[in-house]
Protein backbone atom coordinates (compact mmCIF):
# COMPACT_ATOMS: atom_id res chain seq x y z
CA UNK A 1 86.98 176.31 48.76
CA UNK A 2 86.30 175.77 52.31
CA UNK A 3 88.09 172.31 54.24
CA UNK A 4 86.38 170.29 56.46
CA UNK A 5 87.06 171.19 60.01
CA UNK A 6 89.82 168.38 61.88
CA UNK A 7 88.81 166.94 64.89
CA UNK A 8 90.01 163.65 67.14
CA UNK A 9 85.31 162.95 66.51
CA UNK A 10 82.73 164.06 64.63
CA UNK A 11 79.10 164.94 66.28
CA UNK A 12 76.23 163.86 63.99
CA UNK A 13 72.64 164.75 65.00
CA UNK A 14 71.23 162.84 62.89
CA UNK A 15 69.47 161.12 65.65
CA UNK A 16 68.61 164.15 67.19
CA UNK A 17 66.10 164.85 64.94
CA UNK A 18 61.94 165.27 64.51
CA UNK A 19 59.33 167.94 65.81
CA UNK A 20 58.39 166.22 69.36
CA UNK A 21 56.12 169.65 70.30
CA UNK A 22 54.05 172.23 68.08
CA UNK A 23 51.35 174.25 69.52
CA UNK A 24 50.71 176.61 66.67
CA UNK A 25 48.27 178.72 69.07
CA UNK A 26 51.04 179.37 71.23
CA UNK A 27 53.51 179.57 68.63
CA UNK A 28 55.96 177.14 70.34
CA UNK A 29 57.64 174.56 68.40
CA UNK A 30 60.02 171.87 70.11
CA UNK A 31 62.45 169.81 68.03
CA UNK A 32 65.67 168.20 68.06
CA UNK A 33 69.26 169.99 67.06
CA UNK A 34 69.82 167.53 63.94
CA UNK A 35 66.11 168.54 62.83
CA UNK A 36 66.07 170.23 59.14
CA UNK A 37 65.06 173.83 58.70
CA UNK A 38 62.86 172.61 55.37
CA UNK A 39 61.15 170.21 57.82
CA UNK A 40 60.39 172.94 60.63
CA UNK A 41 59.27 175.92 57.39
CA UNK A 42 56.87 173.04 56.09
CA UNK A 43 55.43 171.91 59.83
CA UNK A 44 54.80 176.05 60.55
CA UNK A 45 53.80 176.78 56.61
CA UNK A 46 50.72 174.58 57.05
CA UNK A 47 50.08 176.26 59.68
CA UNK A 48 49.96 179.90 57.88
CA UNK A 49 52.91 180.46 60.12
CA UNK A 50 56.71 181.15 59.02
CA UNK A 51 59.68 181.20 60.96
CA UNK A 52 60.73 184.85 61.73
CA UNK A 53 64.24 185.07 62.16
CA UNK A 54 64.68 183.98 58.13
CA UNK A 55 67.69 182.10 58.92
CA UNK A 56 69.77 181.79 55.62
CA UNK A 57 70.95 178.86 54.14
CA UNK A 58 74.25 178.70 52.45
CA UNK A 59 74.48 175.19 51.07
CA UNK A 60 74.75 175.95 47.13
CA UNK A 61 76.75 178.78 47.85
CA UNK A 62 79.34 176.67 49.90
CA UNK A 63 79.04 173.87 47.35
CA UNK A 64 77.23 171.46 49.39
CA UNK A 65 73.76 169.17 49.36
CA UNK A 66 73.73 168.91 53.34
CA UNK A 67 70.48 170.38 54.45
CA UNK A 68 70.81 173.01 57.40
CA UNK A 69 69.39 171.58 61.09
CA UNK A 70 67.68 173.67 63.31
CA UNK A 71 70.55 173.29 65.83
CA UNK A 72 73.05 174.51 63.04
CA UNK A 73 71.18 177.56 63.04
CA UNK A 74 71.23 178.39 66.76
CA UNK A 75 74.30 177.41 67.35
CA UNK A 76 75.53 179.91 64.37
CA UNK A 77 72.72 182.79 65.37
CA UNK A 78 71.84 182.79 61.75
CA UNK A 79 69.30 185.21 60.74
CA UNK A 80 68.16 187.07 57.75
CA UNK A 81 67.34 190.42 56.82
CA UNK A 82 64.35 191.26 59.70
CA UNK A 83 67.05 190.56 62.34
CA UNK A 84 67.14 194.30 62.59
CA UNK A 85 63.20 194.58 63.38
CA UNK A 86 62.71 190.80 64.93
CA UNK A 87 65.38 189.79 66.27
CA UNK A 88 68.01 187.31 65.72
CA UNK A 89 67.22 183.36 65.75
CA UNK A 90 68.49 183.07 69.23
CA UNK A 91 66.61 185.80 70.57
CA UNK A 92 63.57 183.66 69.81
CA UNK A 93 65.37 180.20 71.28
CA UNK A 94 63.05 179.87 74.52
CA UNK A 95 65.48 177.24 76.26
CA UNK A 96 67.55 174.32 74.94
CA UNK A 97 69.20 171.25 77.15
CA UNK A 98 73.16 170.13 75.74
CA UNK A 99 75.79 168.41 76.68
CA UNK A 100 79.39 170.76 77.08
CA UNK A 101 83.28 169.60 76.55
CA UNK A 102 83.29 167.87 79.57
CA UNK A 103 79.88 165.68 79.53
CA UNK A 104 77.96 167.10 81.67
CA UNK A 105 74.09 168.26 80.74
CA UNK A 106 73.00 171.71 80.91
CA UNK A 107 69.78 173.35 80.42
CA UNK A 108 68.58 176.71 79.78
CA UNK A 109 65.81 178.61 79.44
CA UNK A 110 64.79 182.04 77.88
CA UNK A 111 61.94 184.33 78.59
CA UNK A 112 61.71 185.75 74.90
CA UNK A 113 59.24 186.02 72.38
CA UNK A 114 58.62 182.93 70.26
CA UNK A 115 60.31 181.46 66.79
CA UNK A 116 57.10 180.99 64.76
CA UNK A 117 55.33 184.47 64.07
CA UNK A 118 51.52 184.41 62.30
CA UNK A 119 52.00 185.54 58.83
């Protein structure tokens, strides 16, 4: 069994959550790190769209109920098995803005292809 991780504070994203942009015509979807995955798959499923990197989610294997957050999965690069033909999930992260060790902002920005992929 896996502990919890010590640290002096914990980071919840809680707040950091919600879809603020989806364009489904340019497949471009903007939401915040603490947003869940099953939140983003429904938004782009309605869409006929899916999110192509397949990143796993290892919550019942791990033992847990926490749902996985779209910044979870960046920040890990998880991706399923069409990594090897579409890339992994941050190969399809077009920019992000964050906050380092030390407090100050930083933003970047990626000229890749996009996260959501037509079915």
């Amino acid at each position: 069994m896996l502990s919890p991780g010590q640290a002096a504070r914990t980071l919840f994203a809680h707040a950091l959550a919600g879809i603020s942009l989806y364009a489904p015509a340019e497949l471009i979807l903007t939401a915040g790190a603490g947003t869940k995955m099953a939140e983003i798959a429904a938004a782009v499923a309605a869409k006929g769209q899916h999110i192509i990197s397949e990143p796993p989610d290892f919550a019942a294997l791990l033992g847990s109920d926490a749902a996985s957050t779209i910044g979870g999965a960046v920040a890990a690069n998880l991706s399923g098995p069409r990594r090897v033909a579409w890339g992994a999930m941050r190969d399809h992260v077009m920019g992000g803005r964050a906050v380092h060790g030390i407090g100050e902002a930083i933003h970047s920005k990626n000229v890749s292809v996009n996260q959501v992929a037509a079915l």
